[in-house]
N, C-alpha and C. Protein backbone atom coordinates (compact mmCIF):
# COMPACT_ATOMS: atom_id res chain seq x y z
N UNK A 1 95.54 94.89 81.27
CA UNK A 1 96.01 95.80 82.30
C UNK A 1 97.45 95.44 82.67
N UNK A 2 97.97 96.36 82.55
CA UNK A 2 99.64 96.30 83.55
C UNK A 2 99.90 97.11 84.65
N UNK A 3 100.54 96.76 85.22
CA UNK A 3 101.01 97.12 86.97
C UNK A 3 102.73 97.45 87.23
N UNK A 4 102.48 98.61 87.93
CA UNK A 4 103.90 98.63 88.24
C UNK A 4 103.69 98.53 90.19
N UNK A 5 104.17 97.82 90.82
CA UNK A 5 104.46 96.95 92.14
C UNK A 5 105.70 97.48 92.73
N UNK A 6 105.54 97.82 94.21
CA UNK A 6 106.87 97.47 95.25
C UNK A 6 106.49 96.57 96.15
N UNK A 7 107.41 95.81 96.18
CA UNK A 7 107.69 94.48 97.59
C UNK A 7 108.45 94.86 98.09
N UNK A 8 108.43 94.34 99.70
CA UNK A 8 109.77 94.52 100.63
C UNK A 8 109.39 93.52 101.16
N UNK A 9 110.29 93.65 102.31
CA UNK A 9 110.67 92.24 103.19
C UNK A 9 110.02 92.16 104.61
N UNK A 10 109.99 91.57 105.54
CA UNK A 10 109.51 91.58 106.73
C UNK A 10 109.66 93.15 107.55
N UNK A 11 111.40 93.20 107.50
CA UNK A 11 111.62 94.72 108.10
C UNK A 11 111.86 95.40 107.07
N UNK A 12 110.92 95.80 106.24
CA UNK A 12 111.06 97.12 104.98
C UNK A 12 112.45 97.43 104.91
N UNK A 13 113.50 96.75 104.88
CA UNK A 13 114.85 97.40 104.76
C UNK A 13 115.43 97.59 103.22
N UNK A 14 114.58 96.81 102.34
CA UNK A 14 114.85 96.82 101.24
C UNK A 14 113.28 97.19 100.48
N UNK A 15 113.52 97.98 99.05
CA UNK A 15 112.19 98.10 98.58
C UNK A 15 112.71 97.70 96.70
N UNK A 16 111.88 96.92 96.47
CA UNK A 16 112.19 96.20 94.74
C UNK A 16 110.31 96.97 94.11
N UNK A 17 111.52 97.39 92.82
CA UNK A 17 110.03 98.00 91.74
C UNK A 17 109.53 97.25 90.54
N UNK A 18 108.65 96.71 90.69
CA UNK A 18 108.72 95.87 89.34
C UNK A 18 107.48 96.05 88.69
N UNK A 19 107.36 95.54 87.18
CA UNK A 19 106.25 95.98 86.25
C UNK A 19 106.00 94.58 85.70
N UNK A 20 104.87 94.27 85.56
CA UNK A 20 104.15 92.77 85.08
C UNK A 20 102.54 93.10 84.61
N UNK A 21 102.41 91.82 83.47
CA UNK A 21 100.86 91.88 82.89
C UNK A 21 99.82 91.19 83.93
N UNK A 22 100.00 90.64 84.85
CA UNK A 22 99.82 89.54 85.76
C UNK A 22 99.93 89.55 87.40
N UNK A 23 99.51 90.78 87.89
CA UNK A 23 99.73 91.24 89.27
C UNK A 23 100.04 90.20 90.50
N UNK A 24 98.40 89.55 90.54
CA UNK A 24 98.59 88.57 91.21
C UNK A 24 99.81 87.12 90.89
N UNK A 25 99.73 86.49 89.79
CA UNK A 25 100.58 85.66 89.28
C UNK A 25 102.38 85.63 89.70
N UNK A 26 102.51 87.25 89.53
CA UNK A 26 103.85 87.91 89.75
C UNK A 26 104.05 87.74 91.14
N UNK A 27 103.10 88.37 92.24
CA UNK A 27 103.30 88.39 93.21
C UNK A 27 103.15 87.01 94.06
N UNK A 28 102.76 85.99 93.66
CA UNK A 28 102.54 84.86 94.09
C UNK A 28 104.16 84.20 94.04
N UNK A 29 104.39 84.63 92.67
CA UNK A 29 105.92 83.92 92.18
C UNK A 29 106.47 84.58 93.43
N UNK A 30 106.89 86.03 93.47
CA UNK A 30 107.59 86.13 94.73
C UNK A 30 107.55 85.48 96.06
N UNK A 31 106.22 85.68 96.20
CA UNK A 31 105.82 84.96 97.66
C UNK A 31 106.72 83.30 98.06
N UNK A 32 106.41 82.52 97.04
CA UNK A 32 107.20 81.21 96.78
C UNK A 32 108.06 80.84 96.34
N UNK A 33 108.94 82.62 96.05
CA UNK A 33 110.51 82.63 95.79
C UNK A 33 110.82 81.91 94.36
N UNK A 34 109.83 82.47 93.63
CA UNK A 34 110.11 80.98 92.46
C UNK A 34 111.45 81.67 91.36
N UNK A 35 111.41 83.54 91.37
CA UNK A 35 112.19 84.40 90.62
C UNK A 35 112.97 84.87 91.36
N UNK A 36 114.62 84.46 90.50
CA UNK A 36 115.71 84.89 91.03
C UNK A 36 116.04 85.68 90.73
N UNK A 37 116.89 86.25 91.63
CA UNK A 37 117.23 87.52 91.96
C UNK A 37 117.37 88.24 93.16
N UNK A 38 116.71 89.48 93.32
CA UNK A 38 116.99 90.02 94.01
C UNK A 38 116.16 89.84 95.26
N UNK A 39 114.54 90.26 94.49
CA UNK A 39 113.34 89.77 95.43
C UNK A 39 113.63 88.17 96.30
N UNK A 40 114.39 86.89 95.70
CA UNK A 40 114.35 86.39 96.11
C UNK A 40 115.68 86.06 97.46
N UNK A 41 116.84 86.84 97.17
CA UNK A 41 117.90 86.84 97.52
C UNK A 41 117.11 87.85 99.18
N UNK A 42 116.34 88.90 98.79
CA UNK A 42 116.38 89.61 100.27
C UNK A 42 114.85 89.34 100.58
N UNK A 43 114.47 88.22 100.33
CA UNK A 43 113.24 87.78 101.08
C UNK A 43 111.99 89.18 100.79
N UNK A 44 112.24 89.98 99.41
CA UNK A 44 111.17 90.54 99.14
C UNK A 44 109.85 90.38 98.79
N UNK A 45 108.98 90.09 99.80
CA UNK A 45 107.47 88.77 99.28
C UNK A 45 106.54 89.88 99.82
N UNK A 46 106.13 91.02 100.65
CA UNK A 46 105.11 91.56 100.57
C UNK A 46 104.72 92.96 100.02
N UNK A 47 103.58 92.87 99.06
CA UNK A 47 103.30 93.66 98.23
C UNK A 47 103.10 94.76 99.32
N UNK A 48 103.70 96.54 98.77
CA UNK A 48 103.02 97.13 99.45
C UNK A 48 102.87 98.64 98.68
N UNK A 49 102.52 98.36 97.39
CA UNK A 49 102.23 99.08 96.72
C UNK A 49 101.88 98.74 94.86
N UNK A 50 100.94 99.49 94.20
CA UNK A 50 100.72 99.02 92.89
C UNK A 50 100.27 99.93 91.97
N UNK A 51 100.40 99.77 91.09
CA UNK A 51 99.42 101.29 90.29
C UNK A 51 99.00 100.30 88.67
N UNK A 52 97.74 100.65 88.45
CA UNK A 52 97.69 99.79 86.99
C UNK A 52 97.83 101.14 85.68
N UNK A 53 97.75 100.70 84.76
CA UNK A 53 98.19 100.94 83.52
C UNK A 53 98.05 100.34 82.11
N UNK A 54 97.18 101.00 81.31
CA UNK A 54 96.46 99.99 80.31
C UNK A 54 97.24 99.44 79.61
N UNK A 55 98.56 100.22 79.44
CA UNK A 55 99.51 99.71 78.13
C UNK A 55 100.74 99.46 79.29
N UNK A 56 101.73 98.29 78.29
CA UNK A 56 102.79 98.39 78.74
C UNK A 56 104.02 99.30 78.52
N UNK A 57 104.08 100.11 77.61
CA UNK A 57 104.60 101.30 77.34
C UNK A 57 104.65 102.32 78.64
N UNK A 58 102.87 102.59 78.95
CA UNK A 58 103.17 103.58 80.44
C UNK A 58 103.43 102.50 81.52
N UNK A 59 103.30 101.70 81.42
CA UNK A 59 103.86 100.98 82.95
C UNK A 59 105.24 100.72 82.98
N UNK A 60 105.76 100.70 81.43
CA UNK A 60 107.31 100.75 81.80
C UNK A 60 107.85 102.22 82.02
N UNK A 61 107.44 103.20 81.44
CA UNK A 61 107.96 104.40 82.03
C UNK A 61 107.86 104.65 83.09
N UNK A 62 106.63 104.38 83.78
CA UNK A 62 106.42 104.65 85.53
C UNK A 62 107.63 103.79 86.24
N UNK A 63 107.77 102.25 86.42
CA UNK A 63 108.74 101.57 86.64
C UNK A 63 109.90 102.18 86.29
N UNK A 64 110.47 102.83 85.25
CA UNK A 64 112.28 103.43 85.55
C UNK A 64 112.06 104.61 86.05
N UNK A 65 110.65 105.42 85.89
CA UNK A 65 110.30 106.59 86.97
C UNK A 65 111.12 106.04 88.44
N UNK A 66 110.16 105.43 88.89
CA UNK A 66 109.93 105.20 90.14
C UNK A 66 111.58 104.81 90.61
N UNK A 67 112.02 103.87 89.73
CA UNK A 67 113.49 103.53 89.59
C UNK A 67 114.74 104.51 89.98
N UNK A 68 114.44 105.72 89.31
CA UNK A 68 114.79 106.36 89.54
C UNK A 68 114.94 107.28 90.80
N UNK A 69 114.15 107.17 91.67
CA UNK A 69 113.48 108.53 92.47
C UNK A 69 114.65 107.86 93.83
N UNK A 70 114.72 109.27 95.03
CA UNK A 70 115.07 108.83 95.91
C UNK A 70 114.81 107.88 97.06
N UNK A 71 114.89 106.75 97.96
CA UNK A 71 113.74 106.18 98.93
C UNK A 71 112.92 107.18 99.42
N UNK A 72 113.34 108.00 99.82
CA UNK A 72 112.02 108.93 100.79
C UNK A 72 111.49 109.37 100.00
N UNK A 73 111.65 109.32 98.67
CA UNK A 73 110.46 109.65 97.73
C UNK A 73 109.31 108.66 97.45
N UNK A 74 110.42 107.61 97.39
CA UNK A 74 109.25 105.97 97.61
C UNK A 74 108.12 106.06 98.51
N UNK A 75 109.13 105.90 99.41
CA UNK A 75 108.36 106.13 101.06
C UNK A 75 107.10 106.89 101.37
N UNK A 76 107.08 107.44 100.57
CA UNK A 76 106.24 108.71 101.02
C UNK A 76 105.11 108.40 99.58
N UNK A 77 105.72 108.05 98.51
CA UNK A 77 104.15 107.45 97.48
C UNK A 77 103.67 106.74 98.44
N UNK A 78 104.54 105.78 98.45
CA UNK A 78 104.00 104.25 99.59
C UNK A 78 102.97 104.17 100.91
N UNK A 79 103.29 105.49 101.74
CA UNK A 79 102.41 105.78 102.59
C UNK A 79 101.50 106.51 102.34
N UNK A 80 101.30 107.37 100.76
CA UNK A 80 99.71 107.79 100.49
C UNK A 80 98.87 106.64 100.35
N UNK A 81 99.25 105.80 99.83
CA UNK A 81 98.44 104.75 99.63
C UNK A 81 97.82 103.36 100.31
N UNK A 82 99.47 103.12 101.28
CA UNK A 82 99.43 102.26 102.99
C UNK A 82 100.26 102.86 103.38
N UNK A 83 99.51 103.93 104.43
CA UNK A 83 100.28 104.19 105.31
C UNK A 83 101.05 103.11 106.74
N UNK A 84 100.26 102.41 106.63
CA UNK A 84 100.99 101.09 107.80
C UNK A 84 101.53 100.03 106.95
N UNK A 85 101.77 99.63 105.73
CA UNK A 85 102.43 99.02 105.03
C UNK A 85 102.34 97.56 105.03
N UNK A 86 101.19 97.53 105.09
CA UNK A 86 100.19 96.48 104.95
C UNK A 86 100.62 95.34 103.95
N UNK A 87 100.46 94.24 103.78
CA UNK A 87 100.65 92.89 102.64
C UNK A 87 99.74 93.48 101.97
N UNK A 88 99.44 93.64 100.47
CA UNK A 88 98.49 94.09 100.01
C UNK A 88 97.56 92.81 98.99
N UNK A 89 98.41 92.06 98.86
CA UNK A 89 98.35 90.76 98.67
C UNK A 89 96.99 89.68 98.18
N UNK A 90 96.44 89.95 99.68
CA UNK A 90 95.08 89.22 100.07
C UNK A 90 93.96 90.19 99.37
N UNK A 91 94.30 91.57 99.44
CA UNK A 91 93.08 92.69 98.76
C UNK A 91 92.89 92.13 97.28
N UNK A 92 94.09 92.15 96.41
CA UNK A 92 94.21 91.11 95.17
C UNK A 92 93.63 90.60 94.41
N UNK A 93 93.86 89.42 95.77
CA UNK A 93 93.32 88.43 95.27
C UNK A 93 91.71 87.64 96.10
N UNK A 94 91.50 88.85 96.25
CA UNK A 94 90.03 88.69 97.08
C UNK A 94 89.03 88.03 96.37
N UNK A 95 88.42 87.01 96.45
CA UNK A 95 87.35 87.03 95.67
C UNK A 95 87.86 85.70 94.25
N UNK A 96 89.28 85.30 94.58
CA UNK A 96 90.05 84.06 93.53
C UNK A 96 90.11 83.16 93.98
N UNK A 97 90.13 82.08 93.25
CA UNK A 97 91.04 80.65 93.67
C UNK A 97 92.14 80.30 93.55
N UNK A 98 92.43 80.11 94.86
CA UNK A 98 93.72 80.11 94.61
C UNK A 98 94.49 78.80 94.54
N UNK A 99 93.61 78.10 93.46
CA UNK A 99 94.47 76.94 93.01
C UNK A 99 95.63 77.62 91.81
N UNK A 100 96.70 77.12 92.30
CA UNK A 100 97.77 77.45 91.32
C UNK A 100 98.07 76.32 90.38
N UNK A 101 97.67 76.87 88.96
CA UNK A 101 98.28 76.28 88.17
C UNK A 101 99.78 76.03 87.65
N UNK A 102 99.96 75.38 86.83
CA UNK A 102 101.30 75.20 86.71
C UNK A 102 101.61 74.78 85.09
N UNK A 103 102.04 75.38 84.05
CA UNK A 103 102.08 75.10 82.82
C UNK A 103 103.26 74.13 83.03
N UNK A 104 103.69 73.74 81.69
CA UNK A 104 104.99 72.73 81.33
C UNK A 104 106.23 73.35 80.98
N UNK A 105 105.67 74.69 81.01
CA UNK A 105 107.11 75.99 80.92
C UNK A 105 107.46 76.53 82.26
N UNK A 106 106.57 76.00 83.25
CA UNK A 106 107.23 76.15 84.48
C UNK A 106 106.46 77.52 84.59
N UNK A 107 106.01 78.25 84.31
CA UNK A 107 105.01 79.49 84.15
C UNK A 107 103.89 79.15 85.43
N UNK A 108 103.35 79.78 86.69
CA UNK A 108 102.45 79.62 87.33
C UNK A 108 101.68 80.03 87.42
N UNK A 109 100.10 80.62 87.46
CA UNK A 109 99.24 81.92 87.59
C UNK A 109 98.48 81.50 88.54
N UNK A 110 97.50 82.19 89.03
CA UNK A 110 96.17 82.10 89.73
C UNK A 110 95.30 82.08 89.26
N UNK A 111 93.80 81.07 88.75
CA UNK A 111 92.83 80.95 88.22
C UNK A 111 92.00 81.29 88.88
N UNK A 112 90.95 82.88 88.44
CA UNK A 112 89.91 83.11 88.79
C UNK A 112 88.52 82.17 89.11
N UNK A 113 87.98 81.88 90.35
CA UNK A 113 87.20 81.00 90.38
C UNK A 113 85.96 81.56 89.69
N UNK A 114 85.51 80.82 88.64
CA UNK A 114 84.33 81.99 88.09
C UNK A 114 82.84 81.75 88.87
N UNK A 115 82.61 80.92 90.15
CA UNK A 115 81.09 81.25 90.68
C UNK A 115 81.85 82.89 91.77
N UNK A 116 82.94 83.50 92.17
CA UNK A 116 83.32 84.91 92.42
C UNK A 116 83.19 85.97 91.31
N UNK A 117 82.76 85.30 90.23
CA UNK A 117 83.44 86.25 89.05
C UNK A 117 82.05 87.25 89.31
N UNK A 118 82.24 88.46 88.65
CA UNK A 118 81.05 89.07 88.86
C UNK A 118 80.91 89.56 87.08
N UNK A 119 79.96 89.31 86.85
CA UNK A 119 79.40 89.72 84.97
C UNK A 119 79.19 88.23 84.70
């Protein structure tokens, strides 16, 4: 599965679009500022929007979609889906552990605890 994501900041003054194989993983990195740039430069850490996508092909077209569009066009996906603009965050990762691993490439994810797993 792939995801295309917006984060903003405490006062929504800024909105970042991004596309990843790894929803939670991605959004964790933001949260702990680990990716530079922009998200990390304007304190963009809460999720408040997502859409999945089986291939990465359509999740990158949606992402320069979305890229493209005006804010109040954002704005207004954003509030079909949270209208109060909620961390979406915790919904996520409901049901994980959230021990974070840490590879030797510096790579971090979230390991599903499997007595939550369901199947």
């Amino acid at each position: 599965m792939y995801y295309v994501y917006i984060v903003t900041n405490k006062n929504h003054t800024v909105l970042y679009i991004g596309m990843t194989g790894s929803l939670e993983s991605r959004i964790h990195d933001h949260r702990a500022r680990l990716i530079e740039g922009f998200t990390k430069r304007y304190q963009a850490t809460k999720l408040i929007y997502y859409e999945d996508y089986p291939d990465p092909l359509s999740a990158i077209a949606r992402e320069k979609q979305l890229k493209g569009w005006r804010r109040e066009k954002k704005i207004t996906l954003i509030e079909r889906m949270n209208p109060r603009w909620c961390d979406l965050f915790e919904q996520i990762t409901e049901g994980m552990d959230m021990d974070i691993l840490s590879s030797g490439s510096g790579v971090s994810k979230i390991v599903r605890d499997p007595s939550t797993s369901s199947g």
